[in-house]
PDB file of N, CA and C in Angstrom:
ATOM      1  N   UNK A   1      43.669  56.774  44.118  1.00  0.00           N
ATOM      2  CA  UNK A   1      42.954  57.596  45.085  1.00  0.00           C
ATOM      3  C   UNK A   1      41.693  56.862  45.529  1.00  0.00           C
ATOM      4  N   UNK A   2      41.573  56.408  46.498  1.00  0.00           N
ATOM      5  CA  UNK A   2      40.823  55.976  47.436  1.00  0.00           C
ATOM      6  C   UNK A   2      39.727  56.615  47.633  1.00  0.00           C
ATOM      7  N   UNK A   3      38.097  56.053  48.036  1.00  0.00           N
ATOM      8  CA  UNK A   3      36.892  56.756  48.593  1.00  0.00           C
ATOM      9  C   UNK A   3      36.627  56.225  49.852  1.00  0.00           C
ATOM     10  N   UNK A   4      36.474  57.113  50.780  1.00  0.00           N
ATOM     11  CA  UNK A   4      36.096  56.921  52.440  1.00  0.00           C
ATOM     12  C   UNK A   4      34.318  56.460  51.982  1.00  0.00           C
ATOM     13  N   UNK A   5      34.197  55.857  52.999  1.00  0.00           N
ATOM     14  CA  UNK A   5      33.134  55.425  53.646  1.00  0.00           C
ATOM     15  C   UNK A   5      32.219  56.346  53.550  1.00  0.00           C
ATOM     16  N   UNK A   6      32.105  57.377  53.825  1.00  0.00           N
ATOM     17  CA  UNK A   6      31.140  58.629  53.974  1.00  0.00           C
ATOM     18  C   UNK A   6      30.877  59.128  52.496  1.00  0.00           C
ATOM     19  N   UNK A   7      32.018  59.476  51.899  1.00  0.00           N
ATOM     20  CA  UNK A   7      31.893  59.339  50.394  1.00  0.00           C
ATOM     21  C   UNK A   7      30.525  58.639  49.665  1.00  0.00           C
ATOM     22  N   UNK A   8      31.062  57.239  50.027  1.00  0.00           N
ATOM     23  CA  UNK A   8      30.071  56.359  49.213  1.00  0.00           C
ATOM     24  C   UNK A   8      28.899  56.716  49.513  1.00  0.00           C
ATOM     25  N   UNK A   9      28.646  56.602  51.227  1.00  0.00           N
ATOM     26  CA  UNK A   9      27.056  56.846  51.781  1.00  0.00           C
ATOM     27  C   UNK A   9      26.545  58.591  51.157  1.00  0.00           C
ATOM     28  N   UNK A  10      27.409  59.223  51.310  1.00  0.00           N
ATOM     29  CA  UNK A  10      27.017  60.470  50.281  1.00  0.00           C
ATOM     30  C   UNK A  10      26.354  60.786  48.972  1.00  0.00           C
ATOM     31  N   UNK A  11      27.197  59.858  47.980  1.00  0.00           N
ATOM     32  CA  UNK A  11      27.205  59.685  47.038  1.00  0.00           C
ATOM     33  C   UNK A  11      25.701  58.732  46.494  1.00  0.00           C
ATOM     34  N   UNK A  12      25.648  57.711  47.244  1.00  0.00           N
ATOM     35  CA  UNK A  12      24.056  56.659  47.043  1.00  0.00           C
ATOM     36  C   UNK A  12      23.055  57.776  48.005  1.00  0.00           C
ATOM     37  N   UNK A  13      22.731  58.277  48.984  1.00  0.00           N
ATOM     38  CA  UNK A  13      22.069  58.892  49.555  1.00  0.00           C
ATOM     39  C   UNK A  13      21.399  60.457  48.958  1.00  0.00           C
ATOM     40  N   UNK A  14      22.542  60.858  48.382  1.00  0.00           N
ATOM     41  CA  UNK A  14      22.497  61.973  47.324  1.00  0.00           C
ATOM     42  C   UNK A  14      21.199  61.510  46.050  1.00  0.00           C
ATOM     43  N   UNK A  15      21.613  60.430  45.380  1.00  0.00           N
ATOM     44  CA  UNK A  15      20.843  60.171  44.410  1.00  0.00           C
ATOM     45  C   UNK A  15      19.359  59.073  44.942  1.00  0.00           C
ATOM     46  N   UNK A  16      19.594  58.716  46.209  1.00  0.00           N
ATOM     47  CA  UNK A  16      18.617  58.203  46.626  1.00  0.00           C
ATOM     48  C   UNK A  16      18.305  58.190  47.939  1.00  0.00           C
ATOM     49  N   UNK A  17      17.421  59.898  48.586  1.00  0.00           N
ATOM     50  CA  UNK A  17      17.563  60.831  49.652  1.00  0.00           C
ATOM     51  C   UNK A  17      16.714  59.699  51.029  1.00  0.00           C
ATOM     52  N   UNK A  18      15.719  58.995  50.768  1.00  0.00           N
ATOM     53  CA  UNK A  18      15.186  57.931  51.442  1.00  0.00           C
ATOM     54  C   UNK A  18      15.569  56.903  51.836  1.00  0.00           C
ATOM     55  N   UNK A  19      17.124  56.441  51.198  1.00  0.00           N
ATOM     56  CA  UNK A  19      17.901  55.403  51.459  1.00  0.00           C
ATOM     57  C   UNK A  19      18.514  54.899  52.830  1.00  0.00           C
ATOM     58  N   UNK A  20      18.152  54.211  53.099  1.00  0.00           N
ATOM     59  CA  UNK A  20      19.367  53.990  54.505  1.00  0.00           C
ATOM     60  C   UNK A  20      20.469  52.958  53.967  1.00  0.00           C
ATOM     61  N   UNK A  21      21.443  53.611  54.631  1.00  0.00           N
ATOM     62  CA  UNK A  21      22.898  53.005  53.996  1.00  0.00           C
ATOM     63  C   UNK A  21      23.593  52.720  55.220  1.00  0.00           C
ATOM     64  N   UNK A  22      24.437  51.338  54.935  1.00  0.00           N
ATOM     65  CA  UNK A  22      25.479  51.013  55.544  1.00  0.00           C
ATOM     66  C   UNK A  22      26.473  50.741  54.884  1.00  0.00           C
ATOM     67  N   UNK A  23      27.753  51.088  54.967  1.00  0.00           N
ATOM     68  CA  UNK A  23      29.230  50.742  54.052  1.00  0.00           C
ATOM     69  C   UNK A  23      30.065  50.181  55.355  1.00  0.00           C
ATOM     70  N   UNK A  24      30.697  49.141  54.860  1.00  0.00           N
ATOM     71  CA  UNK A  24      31.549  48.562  55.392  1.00  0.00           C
ATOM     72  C   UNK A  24      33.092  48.498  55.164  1.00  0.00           C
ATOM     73  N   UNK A  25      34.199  48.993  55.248  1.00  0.00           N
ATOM     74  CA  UNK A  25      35.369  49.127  54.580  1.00  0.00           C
ATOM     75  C   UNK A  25      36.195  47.125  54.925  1.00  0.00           C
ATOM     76  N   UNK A  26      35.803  46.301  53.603  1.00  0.00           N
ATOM     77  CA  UNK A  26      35.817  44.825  54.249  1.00  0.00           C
ATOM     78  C   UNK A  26      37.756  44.741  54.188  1.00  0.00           C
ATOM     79  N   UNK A  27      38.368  45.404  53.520  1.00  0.00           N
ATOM     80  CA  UNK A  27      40.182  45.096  53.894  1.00  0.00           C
ATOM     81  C   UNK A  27      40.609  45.754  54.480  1.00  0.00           C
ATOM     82  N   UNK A  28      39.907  47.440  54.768  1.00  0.00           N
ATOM     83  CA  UNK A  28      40.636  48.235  55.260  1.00  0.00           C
ATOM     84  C   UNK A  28      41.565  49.002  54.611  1.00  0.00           C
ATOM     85  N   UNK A  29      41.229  49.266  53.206  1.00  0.00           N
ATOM     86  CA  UNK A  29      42.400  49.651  52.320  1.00  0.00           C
ATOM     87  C   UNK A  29      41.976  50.720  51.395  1.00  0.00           C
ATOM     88  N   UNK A  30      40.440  51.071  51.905  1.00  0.00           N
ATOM     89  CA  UNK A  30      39.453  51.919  51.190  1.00  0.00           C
ATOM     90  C   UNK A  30      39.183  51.253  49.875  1.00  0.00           C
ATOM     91  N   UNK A  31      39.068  50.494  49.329  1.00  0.00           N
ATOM     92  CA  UNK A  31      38.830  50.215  47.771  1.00  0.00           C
ATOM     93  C   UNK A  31      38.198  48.655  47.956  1.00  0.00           C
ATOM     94  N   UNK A  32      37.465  48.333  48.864  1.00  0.00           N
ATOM     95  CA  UNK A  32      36.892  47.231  48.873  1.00  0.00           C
ATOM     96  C   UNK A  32      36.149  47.434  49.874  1.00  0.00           C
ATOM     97  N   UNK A  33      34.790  47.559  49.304  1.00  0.00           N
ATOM     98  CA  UNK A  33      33.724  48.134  50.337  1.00  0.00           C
ATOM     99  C   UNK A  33      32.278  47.051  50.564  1.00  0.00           C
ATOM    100  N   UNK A  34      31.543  46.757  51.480  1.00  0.00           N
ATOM    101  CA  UNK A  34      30.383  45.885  51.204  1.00  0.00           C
ATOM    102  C   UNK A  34      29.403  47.213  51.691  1.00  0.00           C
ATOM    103  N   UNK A  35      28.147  47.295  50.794  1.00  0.00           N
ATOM    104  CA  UNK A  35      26.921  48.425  50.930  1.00  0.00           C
ATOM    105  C   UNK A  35      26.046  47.586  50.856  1.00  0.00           C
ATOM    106  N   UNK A  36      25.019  48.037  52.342  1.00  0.00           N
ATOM    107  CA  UNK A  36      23.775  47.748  52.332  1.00  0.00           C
ATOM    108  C   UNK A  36      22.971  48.647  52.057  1.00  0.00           C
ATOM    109  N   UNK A  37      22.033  48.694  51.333  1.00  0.00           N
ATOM    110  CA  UNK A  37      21.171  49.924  50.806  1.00  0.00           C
ATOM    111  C   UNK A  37      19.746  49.365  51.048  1.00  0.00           C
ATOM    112  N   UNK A  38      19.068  50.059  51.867  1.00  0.00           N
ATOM    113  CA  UNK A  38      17.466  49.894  51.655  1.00  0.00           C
ATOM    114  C   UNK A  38      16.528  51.323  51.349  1.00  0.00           C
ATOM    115  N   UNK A  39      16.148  51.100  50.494  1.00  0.00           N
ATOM    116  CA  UNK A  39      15.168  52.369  49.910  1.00  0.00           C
ATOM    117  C   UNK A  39      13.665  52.171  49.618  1.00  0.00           C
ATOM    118  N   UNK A  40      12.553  52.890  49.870  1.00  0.00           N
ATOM    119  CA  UNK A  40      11.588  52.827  49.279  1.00  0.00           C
ATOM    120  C   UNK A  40      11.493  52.692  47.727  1.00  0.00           C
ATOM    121  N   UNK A  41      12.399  53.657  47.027  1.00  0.00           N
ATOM    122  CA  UNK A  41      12.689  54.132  45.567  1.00  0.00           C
ATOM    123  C   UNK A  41      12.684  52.387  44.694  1.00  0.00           C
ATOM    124  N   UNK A  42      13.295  51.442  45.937  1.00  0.00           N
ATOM    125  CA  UNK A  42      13.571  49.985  45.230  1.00  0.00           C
ATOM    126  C   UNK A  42      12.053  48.864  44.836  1.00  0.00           C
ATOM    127  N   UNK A  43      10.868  49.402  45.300  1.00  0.00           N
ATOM    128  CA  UNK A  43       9.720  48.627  45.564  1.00  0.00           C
ATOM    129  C   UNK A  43       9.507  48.358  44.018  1.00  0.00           C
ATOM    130  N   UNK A  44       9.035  46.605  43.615  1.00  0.00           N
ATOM    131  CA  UNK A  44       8.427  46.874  42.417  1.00  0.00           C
ATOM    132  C   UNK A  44       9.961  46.674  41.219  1.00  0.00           C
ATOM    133  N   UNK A  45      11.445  46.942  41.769  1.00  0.00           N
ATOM    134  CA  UNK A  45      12.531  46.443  41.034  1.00  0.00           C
ATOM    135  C   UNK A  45      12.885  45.550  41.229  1.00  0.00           C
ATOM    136  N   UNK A  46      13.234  44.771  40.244  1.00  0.00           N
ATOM    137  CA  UNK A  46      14.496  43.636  40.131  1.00  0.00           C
ATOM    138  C   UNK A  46      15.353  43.700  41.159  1.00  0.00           C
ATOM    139  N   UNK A  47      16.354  43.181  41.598  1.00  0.00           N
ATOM    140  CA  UNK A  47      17.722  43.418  42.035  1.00  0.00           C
ATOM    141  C   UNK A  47      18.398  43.594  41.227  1.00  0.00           C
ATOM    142  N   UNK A  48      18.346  43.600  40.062  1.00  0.00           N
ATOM    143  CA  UNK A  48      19.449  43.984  39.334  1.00  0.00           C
ATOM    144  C   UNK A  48      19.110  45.539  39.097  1.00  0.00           C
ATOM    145  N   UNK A  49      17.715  46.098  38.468  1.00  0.00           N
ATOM    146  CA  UNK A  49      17.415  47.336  38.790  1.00  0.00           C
ATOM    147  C   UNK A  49      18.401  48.020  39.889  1.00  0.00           C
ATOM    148  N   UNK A  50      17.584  47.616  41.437  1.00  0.00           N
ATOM    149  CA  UNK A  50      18.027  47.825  42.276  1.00  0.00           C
ATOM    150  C   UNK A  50      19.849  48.266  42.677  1.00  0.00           C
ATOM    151  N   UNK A  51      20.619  47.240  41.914  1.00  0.00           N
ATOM    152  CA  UNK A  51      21.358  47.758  42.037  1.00  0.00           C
ATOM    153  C   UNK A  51      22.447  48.585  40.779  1.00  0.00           C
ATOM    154  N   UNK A  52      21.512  48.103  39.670  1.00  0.00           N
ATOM    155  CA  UNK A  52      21.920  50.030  38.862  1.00  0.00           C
ATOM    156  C   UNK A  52      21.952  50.793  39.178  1.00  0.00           C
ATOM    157  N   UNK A  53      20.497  51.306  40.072  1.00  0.00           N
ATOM    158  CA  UNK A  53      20.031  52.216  40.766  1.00  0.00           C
ATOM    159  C   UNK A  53      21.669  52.784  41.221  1.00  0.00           C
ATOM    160  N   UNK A  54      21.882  52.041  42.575  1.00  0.00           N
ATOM    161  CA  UNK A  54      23.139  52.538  43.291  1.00  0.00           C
ATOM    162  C   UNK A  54      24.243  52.781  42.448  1.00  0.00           C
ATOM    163  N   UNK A  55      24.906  51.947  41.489  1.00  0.00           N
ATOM    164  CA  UNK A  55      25.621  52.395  40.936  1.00  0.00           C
ATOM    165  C   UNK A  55      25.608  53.496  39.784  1.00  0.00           C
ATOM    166  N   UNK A  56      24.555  53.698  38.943  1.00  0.00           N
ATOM    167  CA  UNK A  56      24.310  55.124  38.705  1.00  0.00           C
ATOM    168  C   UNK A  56      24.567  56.085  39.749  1.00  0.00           C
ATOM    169  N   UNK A  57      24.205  56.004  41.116  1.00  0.00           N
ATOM    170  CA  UNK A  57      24.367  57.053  42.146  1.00  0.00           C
ATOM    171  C   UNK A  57      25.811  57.320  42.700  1.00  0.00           C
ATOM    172  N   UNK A  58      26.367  55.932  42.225  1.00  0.00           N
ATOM    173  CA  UNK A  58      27.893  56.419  42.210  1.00  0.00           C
ATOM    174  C   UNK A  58      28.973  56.994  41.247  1.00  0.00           C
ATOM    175  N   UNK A  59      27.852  57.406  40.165  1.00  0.00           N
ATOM    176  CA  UNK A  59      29.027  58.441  39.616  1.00  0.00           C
ATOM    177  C   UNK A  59      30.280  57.850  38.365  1.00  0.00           C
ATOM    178  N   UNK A  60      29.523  56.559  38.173  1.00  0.00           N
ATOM    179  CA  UNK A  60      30.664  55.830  37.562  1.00  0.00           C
ATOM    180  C   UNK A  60      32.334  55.766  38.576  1.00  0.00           C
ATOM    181  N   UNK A  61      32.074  55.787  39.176  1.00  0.00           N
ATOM    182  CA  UNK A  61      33.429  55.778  39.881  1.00  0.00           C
ATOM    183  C   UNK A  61      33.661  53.902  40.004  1.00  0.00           C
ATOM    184  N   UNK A  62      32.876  53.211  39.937  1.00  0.00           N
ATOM    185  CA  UNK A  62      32.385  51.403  40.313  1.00  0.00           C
ATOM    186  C   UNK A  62      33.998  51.204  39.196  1.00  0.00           C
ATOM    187  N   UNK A  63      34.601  50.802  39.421  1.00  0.00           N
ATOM    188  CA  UNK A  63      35.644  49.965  38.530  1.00  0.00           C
ATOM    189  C   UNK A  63      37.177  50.782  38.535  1.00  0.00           C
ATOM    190  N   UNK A  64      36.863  52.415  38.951  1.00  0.00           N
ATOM    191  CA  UNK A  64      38.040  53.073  38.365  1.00  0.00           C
ATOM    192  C   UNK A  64      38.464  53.852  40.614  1.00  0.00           C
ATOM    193  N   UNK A  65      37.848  54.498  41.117  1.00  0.00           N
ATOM    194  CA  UNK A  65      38.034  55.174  41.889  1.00  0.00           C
ATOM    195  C   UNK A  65      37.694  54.025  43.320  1.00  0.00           C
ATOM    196  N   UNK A  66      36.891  53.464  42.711  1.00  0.00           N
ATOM    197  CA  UNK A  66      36.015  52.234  43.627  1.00  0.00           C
ATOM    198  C   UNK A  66      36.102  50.869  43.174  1.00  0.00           C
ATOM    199  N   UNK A  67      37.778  50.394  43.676  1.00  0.00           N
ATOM    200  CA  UNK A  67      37.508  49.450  42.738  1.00  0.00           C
ATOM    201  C   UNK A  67      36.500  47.984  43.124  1.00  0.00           C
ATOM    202  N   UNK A  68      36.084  47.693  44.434  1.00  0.00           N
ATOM    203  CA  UNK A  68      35.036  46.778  44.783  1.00  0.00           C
ATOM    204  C   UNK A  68      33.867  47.107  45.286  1.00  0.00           C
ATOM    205  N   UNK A  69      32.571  47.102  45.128  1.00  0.00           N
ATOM    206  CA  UNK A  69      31.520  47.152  46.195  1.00  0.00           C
ATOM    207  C   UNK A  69      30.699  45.658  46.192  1.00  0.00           C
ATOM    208  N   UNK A  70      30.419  45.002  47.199  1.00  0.00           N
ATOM    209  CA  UNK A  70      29.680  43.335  47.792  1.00  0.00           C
ATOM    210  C   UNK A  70      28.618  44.460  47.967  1.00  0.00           C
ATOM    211  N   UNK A  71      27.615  44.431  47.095  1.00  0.00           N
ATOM    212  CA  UNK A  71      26.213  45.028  47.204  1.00  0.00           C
ATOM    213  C   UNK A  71      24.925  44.791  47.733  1.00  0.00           C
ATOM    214  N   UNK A  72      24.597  45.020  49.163  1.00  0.00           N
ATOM    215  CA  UNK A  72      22.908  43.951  49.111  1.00  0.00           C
ATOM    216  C   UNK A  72      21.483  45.254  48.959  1.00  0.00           C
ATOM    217  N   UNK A  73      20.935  44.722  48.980  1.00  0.00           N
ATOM    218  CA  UNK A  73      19.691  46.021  48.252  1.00  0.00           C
ATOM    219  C   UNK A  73      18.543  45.051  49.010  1.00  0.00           C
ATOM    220  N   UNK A  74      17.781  46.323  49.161  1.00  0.00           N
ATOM    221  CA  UNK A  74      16.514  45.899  49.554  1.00  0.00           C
ATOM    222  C   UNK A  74      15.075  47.045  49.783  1.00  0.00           C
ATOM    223  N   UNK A  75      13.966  46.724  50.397  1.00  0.00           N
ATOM    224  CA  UNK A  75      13.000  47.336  50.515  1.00  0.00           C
ATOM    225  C   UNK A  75      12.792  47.655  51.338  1.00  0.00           C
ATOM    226  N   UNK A  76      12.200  48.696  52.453  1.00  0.00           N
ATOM    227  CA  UNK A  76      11.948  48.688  53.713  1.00  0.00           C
ATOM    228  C   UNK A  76      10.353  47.880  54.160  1.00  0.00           C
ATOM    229  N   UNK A  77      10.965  47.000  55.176  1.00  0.00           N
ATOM    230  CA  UNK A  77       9.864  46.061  55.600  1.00  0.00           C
ATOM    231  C   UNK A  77       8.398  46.364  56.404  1.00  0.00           C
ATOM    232  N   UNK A  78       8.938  48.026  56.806  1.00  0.00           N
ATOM    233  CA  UNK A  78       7.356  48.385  57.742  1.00  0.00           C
ATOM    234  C   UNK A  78       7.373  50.120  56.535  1.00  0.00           C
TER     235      UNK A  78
END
């Protein structure tokens, strides 16, 4: 069982309400997704933080429901 696009942005946006998100579906097959995430919430983290962050917000689904996300993370610049 597959997660749509909206899903995901739901799912990271939910746990991180300031986020701007982009998901990309990169095969077209729902289960291989690239997310851009920029949040205030990220200022002051690692990238690796950063992207716990998101995957905590997904619910553990990362390996079983979801099986790829190409992750980039960042800060907002203004």
């Amino acid at each position: 069982m597959a997660m749509s696009a909206s899903e995901i942005e739901g799912m990271i946006k939910a746990s991180l309400p300031q986020a701007e998100v982009e998901i990309r579906d990169l095969a077209g097959d729902g289960d291989h997704y690239a997310a851009h995430v920029v949040s205030p919430a990220f200022a002051g983290k690692s990238r690796i933080q950063q992207h716990r962050m998101v995957y905590d917000a997904l619910g553990g689904k990362m390996g079983g429901t979801l099986h790829a996300l190409q992750l980039t993370t960042g800060v907002p610049t203004s």
